[in-house]
Protein backbone atom coordinates (compact mmCIF):
# COMPACT_ATOMS: atom_id res chain seq x y z
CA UNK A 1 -65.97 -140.07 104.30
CA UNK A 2 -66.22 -143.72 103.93
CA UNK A 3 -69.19 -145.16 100.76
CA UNK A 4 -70.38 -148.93 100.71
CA UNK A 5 -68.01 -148.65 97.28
CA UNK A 6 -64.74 -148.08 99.76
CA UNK A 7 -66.03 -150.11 102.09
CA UNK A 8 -66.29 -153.12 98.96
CA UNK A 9 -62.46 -152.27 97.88
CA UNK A 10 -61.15 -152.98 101.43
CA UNK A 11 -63.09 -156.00 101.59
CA UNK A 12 -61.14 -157.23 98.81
CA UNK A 13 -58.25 -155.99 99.98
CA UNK A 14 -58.46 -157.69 103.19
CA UNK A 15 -59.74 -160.71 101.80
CA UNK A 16 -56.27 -160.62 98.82
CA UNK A 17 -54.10 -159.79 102.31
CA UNK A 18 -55.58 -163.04 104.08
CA UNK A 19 -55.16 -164.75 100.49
CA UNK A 20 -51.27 -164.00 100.60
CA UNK A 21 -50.91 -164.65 103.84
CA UNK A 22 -52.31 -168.20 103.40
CA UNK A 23 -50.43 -169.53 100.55
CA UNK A 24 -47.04 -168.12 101.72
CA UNK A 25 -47.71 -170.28 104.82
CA UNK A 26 -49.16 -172.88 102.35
CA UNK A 27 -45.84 -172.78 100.37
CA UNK A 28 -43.92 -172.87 103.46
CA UNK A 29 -45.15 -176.06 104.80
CA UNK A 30 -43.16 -177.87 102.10
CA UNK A 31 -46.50 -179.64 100.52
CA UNK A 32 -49.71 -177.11 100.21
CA UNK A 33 -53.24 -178.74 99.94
CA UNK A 34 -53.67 -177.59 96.47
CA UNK A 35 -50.01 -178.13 95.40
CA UNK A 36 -47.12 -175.82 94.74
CA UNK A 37 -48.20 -173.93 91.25
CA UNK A 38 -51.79 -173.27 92.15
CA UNK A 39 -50.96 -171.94 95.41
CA UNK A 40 -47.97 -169.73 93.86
CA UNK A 41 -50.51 -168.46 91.17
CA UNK A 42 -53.20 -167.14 94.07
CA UNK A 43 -49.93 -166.06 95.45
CA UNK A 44 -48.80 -163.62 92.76
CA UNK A 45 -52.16 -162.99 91.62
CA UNK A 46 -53.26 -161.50 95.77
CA UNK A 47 -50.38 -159.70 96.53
CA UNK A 48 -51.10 -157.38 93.82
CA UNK A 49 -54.76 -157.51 94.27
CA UNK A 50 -54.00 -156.10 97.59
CA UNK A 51 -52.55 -153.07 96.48
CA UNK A 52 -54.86 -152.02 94.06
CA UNK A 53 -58.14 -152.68 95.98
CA UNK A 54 -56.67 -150.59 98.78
CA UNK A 55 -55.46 -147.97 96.36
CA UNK A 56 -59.28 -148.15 94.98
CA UNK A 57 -60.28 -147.67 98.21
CA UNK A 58 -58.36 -145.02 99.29
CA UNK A 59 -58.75 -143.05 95.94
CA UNK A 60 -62.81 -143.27 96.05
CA UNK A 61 -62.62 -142.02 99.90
CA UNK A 62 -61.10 -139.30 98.93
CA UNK A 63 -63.50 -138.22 96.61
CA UNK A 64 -66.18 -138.31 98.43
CA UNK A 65 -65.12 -135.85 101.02
């Protein structure tokens, strides 16, 4: 069973995901809007964040059941 708290954690992870996705097209393009080490720190900073929110999602799901 799903809580607003699990519902939060995918938010986030959703939101890190889309986060990710940007700056690796950001990156890609050769000359990102907010230039190349800002857009590599979101980088490395969301990809984690992804995993961990969903993780923190998952893991509070499952104790509510």
């Amino acid at each position: 069973m799903w809580t607003p708290k699990s519902g939060l954690f995918l938010l986030g992870s959703c939101v890190a995901a889309i986060a990710a996705v940007g700056s690796i097209f950001e990156l890609s393009s050769g000359q990102p809007d907010w230039g190349n080490l800002p857009t590599s720190i979101v980088l490395a900073l969301s990809i984690p964040m992804t995993g961990v929110f969903f993780y923190a999602a998952v893991k509070d799901a499952r104790a509510n059941m």
